[in-house]
PDB file of N, CA and C in Angstrom:
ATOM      1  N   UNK A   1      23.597   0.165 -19.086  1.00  0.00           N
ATOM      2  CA  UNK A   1      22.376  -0.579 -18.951  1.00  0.00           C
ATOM      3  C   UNK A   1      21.297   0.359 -18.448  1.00  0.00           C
ATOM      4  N   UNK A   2      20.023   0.197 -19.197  1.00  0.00           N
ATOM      5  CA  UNK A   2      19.273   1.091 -18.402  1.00  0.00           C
ATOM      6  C   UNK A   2      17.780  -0.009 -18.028  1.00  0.00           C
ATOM      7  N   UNK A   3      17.259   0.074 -17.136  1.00  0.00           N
ATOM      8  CA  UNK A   3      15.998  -0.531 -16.396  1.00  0.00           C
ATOM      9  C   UNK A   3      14.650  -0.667 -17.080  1.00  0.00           C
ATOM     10  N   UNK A   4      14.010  -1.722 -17.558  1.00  0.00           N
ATOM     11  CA  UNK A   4      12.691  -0.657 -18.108  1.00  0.00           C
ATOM     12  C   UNK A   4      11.928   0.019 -16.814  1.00  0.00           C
ATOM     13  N   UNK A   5      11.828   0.977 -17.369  1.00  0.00           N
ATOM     14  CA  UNK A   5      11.206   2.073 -16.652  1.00  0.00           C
ATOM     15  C   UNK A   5       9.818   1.702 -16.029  1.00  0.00           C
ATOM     16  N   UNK A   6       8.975   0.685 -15.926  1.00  0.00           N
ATOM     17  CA  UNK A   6       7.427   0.662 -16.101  1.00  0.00           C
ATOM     18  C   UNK A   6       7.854  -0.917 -15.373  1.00  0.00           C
ATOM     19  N   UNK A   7       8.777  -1.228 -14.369  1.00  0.00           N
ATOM     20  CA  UNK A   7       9.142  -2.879 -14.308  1.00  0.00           C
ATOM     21  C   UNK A   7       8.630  -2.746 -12.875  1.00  0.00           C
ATOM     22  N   UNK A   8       7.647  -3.778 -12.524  1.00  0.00           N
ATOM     23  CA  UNK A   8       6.623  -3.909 -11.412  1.00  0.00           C
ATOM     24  C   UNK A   8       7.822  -4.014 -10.247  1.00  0.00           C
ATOM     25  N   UNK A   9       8.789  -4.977 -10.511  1.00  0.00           N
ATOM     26  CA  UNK A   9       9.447  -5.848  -9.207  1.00  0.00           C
ATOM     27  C   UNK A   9      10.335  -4.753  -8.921  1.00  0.00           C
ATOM     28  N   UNK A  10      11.009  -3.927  -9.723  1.00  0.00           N
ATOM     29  CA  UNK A  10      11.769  -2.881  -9.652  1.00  0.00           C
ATOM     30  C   UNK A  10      11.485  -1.744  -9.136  1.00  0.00           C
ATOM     31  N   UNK A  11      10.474  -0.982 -10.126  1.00  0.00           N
ATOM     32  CA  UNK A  11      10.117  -0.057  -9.944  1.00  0.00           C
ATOM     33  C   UNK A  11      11.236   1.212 -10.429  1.00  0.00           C
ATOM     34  N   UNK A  12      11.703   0.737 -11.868  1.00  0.00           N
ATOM     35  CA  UNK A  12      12.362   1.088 -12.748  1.00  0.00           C
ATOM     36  C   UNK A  12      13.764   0.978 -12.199  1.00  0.00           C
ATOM     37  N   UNK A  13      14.112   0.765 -11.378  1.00  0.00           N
ATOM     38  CA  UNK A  13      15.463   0.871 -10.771  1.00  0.00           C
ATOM     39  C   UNK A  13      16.114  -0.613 -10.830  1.00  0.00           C
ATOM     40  N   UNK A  14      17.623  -0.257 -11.239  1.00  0.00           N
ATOM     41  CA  UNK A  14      18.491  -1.586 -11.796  1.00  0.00           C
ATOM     42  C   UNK A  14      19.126  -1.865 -10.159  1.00  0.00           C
ATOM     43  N   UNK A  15      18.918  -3.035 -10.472  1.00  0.00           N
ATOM     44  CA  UNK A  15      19.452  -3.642  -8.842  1.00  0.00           C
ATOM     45  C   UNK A  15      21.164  -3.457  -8.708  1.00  0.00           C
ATOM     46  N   UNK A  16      21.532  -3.181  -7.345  1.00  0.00           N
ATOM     47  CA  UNK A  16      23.231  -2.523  -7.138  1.00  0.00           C
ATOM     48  C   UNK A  16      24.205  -3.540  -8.125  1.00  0.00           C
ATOM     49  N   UNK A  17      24.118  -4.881  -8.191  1.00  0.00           N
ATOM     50  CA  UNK A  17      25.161  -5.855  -8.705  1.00  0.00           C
ATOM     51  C   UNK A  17      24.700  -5.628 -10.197  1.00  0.00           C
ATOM     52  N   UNK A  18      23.657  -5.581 -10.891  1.00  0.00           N
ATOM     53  CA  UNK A  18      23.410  -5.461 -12.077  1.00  0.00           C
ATOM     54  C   UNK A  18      24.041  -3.971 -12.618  1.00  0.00           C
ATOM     55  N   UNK A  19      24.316  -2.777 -11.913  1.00  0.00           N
ATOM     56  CA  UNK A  19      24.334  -1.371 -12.521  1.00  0.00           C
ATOM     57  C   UNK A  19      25.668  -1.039 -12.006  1.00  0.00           C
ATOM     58  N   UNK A  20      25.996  -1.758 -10.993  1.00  0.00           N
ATOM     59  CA  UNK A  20      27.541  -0.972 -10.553  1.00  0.00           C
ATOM     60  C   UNK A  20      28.604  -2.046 -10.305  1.00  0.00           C
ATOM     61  N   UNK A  21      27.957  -3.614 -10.625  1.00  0.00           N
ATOM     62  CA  UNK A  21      29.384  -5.058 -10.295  1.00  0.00           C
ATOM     63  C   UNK A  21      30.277  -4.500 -11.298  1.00  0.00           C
ATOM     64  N   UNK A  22      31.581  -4.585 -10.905  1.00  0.00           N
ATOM     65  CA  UNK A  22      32.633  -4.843 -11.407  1.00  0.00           C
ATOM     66  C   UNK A  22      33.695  -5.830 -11.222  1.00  0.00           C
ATOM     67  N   UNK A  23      33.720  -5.333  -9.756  1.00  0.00           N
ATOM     68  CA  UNK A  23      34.338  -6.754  -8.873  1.00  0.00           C
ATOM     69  C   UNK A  23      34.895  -7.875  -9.268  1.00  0.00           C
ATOM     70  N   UNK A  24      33.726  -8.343  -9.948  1.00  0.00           N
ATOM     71  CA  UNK A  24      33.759  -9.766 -10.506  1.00  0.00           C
ATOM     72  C   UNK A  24      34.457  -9.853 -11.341  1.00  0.00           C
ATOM     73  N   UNK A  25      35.361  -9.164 -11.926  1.00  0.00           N
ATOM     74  CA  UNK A  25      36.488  -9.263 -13.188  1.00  0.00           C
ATOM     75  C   UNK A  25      37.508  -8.912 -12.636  1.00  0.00           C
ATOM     76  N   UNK A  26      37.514  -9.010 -11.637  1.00  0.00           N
ATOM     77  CA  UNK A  26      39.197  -9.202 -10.240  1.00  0.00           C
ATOM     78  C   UNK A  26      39.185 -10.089  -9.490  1.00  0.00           C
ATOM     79  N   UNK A  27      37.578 -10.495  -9.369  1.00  0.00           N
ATOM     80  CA  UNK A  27      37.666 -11.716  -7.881  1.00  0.00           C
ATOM     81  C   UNK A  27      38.476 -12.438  -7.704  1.00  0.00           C
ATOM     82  N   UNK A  28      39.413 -12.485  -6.510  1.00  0.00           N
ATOM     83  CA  UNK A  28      40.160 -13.690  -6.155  1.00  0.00           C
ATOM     84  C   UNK A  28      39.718 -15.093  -6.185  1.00  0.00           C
ATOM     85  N   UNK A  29      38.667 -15.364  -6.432  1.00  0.00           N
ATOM     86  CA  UNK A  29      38.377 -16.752  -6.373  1.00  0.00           C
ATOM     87  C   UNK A  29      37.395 -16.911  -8.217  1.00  0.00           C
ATOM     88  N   UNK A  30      37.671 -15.455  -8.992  1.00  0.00           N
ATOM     89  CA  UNK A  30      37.233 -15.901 -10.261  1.00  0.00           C
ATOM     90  C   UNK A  30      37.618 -17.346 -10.557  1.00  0.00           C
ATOM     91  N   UNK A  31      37.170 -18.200 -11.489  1.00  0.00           N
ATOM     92  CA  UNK A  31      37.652 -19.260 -12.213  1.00  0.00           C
ATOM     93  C   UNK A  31      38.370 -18.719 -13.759  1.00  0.00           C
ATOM     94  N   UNK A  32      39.267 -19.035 -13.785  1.00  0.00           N
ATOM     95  CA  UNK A  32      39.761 -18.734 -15.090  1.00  0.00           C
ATOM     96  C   UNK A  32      40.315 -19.378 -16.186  1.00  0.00           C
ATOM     97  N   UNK A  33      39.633 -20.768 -16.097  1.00  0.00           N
ATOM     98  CA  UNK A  33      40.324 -22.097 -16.786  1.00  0.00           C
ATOM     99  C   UNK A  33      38.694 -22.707 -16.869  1.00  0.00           C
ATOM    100  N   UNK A  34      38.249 -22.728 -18.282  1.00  0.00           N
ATOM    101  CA  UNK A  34      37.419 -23.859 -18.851  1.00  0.00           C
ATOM    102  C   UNK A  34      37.069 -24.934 -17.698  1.00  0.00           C
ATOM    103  N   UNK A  35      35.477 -25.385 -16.870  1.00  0.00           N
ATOM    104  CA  UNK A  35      35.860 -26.715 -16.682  1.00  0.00           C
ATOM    105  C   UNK A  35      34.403 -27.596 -16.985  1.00  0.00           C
ATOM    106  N   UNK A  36      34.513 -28.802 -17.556  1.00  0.00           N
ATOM    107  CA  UNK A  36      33.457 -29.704 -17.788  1.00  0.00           C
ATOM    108  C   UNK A  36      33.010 -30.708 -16.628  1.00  0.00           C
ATOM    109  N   UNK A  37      31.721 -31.499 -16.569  1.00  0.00           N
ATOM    110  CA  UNK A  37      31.277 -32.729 -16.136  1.00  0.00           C
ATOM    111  C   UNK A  37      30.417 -32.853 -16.866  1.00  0.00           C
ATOM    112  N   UNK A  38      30.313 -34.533 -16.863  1.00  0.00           N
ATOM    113  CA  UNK A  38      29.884 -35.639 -17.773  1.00  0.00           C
ATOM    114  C   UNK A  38      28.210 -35.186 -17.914  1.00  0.00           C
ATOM    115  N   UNK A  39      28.025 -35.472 -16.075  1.00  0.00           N
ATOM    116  CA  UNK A  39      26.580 -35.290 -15.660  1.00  0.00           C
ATOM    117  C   UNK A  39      26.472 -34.035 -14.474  1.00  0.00           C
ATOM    118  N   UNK A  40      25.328 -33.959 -13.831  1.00  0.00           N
ATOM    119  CA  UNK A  40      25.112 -32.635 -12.785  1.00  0.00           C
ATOM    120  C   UNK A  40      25.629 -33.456 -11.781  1.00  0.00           C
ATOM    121  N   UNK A  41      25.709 -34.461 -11.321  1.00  0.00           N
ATOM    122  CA  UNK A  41      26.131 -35.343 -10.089  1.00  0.00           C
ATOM    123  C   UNK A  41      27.793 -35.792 -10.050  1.00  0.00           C
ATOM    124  N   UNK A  42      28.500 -35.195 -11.343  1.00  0.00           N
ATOM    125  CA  UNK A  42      29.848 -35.363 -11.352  1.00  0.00           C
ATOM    126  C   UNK A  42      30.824 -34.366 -10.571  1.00  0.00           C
ATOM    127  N   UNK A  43      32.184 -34.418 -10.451  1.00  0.00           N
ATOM    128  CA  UNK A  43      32.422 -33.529 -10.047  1.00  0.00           C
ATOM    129  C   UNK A  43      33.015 -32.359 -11.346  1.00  0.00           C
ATOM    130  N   UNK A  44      33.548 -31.079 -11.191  1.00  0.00           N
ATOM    131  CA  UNK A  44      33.761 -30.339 -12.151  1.00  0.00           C
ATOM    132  C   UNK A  44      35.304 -30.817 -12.128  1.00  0.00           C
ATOM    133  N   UNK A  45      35.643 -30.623 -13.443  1.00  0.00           N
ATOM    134  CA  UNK A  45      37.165 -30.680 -13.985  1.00  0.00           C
ATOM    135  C   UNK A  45      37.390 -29.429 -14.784  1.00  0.00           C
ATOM    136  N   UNK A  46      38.886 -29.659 -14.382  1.00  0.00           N
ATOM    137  CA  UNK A  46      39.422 -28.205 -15.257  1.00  0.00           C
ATOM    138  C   UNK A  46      39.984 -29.040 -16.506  1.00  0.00           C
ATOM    139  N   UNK A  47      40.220 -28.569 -17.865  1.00  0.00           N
ATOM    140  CA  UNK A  47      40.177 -28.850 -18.745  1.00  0.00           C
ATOM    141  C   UNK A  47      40.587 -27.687 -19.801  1.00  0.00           C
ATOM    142  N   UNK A  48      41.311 -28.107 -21.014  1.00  0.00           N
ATOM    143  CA  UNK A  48      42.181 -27.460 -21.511  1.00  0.00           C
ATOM    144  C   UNK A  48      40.784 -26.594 -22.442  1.00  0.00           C
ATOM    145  N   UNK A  49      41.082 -25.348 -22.827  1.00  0.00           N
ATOM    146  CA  UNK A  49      39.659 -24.417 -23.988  1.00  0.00           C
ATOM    147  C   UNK A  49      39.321 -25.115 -25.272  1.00  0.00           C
ATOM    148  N   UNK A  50      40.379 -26.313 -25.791  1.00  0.00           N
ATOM    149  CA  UNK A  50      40.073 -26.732 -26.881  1.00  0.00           C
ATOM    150  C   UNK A  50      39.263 -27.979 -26.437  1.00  0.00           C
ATOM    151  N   UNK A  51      39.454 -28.465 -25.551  1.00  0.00           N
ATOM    152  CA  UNK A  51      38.717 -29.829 -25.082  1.00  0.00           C
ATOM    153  C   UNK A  51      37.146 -29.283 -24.396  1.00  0.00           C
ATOM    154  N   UNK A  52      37.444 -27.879 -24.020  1.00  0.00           N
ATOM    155  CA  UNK A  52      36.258 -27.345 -23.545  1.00  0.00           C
ATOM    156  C   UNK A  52      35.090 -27.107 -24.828  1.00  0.00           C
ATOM    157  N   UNK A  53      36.095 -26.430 -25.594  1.00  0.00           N
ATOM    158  CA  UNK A  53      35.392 -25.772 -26.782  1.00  0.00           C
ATOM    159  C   UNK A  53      34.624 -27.036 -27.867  1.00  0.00           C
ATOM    160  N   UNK A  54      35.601 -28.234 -27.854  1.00  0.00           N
ATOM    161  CA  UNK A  54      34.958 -29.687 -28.465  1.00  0.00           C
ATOM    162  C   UNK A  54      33.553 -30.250 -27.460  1.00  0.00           C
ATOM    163  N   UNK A  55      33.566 -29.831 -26.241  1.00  0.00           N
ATOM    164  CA  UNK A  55      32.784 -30.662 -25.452  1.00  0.00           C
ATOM    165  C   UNK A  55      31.506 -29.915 -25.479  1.00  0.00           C
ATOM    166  N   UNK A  56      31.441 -28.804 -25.758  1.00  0.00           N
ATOM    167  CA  UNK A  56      30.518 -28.250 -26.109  1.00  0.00           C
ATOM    168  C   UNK A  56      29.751 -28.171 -27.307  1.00  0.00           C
ATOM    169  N   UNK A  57      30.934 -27.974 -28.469  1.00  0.00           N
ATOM    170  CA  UNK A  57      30.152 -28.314 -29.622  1.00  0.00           C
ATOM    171  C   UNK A  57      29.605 -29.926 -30.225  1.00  0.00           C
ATOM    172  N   UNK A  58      29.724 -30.221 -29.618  1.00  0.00           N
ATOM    173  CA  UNK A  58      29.612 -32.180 -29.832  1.00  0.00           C
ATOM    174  C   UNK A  58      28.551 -32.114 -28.819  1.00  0.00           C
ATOM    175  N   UNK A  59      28.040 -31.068 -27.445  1.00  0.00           N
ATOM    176  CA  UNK A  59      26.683 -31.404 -26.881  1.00  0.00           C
ATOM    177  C   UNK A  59      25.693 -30.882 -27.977  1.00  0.00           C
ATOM    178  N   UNK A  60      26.044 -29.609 -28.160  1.00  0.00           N
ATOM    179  CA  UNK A  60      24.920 -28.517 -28.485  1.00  0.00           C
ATOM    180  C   UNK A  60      24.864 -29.893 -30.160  1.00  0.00           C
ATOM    181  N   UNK A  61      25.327 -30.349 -30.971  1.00  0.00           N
ATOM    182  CA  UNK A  61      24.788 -31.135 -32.062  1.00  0.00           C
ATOM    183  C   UNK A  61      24.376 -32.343 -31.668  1.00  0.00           C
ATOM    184  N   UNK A  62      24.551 -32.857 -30.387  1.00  0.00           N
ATOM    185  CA  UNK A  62      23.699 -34.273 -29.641  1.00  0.00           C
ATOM    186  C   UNK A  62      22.434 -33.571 -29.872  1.00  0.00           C
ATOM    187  N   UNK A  63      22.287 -32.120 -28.784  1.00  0.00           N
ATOM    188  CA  UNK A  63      21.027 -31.926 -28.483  1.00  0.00           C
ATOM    189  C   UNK A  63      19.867 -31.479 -29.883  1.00  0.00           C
ATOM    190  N   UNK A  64      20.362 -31.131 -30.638  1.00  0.00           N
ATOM    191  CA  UNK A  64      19.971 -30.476 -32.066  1.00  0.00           C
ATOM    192  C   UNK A  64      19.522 -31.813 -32.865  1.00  0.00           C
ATOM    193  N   UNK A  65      20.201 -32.864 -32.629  1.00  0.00           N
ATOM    194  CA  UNK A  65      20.380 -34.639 -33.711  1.00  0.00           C
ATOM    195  C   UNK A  65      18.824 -34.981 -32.688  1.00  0.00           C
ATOM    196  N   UNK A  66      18.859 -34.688 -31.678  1.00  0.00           N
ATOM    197  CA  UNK A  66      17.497 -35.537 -30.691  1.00  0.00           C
ATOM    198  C   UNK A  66      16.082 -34.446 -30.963  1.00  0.00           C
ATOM    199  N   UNK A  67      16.788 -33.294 -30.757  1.00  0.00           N
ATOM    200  CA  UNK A  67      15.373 -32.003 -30.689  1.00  0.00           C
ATOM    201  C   UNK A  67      15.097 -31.218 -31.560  1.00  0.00           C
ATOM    202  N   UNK A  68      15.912 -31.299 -32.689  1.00  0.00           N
ATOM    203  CA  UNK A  68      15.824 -30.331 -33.779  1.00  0.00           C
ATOM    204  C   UNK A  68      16.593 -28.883 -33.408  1.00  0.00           C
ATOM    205  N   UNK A  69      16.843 -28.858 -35.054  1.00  0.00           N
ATOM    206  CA  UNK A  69      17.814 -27.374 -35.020  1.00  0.00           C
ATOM    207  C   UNK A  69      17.436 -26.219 -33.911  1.00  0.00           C
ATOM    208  N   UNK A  70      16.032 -26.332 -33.607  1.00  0.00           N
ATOM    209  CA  UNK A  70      15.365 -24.640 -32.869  1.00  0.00           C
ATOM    210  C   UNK A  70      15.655 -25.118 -31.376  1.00  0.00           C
ATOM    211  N   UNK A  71      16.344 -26.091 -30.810  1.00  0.00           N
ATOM    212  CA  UNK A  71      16.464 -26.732 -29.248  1.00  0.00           C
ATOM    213  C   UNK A  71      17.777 -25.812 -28.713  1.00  0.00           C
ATOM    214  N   UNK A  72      18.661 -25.009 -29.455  1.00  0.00           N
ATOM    215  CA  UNK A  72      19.707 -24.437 -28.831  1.00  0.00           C
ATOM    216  C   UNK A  72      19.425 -23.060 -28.586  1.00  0.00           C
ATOM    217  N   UNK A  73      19.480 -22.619 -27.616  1.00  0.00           N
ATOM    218  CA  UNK A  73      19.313 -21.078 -27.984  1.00  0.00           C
ATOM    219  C   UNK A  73      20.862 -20.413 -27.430  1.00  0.00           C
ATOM    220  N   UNK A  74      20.893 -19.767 -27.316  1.00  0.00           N
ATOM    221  CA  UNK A  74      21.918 -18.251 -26.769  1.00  0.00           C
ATOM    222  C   UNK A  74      21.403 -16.993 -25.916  1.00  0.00           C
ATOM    223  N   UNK A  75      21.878 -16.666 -24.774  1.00  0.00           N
ATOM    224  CA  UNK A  75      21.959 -15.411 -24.181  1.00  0.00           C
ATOM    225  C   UNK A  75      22.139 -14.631 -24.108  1.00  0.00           C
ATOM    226  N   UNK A  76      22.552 -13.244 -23.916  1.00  0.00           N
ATOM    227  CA  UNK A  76      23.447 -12.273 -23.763  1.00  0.00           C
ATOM    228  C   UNK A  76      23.497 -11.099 -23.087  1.00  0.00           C
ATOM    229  N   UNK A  77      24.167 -10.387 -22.316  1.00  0.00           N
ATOM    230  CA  UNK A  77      23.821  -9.240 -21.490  1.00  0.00           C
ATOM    231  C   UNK A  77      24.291  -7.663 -22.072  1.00  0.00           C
ATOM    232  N   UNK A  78      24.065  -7.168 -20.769  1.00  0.00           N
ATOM    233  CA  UNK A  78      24.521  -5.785 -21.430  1.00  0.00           C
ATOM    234  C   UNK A  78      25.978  -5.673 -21.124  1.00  0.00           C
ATOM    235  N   UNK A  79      26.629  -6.536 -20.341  1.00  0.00           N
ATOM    236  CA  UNK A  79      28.082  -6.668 -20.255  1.00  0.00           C
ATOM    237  C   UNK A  79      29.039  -7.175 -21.331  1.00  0.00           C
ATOM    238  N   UNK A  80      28.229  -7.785 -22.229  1.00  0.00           N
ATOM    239  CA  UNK A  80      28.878  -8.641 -23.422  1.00  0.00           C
ATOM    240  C   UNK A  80      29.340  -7.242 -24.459  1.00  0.00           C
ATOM    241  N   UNK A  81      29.903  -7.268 -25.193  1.00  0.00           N
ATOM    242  CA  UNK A  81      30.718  -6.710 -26.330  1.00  0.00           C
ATOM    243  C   UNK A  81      29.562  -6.583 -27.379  1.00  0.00           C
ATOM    244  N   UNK A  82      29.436  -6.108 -28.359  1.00  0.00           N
ATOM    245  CA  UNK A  82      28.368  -5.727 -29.408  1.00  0.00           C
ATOM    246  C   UNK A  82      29.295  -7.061 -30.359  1.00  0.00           C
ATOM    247  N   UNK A  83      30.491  -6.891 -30.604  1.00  0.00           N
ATOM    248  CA  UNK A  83      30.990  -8.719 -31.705  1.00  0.00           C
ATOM    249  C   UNK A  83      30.786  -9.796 -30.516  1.00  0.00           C
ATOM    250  N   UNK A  84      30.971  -9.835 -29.157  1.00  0.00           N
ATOM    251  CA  UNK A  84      29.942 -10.977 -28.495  1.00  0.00           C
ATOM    252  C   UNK A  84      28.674 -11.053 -28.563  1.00  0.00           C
ATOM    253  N   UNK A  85      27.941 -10.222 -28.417  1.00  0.00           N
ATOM    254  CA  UNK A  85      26.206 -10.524 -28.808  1.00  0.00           C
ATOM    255  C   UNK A  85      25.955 -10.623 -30.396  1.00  0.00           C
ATOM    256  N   UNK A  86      26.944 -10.214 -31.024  1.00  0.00           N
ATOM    257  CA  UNK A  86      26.735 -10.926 -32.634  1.00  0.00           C
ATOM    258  C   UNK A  86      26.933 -12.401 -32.640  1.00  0.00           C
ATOM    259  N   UNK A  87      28.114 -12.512 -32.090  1.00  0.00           N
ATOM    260  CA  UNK A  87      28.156 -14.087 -32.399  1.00  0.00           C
ATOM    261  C   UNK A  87      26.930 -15.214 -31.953  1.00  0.00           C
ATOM    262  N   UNK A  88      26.189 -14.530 -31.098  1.00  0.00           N
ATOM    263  CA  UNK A  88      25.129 -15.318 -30.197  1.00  0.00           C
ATOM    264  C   UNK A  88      23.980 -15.136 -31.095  1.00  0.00           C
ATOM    265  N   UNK A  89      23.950 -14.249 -32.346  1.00  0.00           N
ATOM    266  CA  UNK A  89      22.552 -14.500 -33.049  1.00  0.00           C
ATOM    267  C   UNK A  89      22.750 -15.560 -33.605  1.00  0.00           C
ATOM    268  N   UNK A  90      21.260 -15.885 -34.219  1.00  0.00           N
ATOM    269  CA  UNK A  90      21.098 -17.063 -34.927  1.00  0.00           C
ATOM    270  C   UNK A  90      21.818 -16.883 -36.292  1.00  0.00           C
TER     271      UNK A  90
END
């Protein structure tokens, strides 16, 4: 990863957790099991990847059926895989 160089809040420099975390792909308290809720006021459930993977694709086409196709977008970092940030284009 590199910083843009010319970044006001920075001052070209990548912050310590952004340029050197690793950690986080050992943490003892990672989550490593899929989990859903209904609403933000529910509690979280763990839940099997295929029930995860349905609950997601059945939101993202609610939200698309109400807002139109351009309402979903995708993310991606510099930690992701080059075939993970493919899959995230349009």
């Amino acid at each position: 990863m590199v910083p843009w160089k010319d970044g006001k809040a920075n001052h070209g420099h990548s912050c310590i957790k952004g340029r050197f975390a690793y950690g986080w792909a050992t943490h003892r308290e990672r989550i490593l099991n899929p989990m859903i809720r209904e609403t933000i006021t529910d509690p979280w459930r763990e839940v099997s990847w295929e029930e995860a993977i349905a609950h997601a694709a059945s939101e993202f086409k609610r939200i698309q059926a109400q807002y139109g196709r351009l309402s979903v977008g995708g993310i991606t970092s510099s930690r992701c895989t080059s075939e993970e940030a493919y899959l995230v284009q349009s």
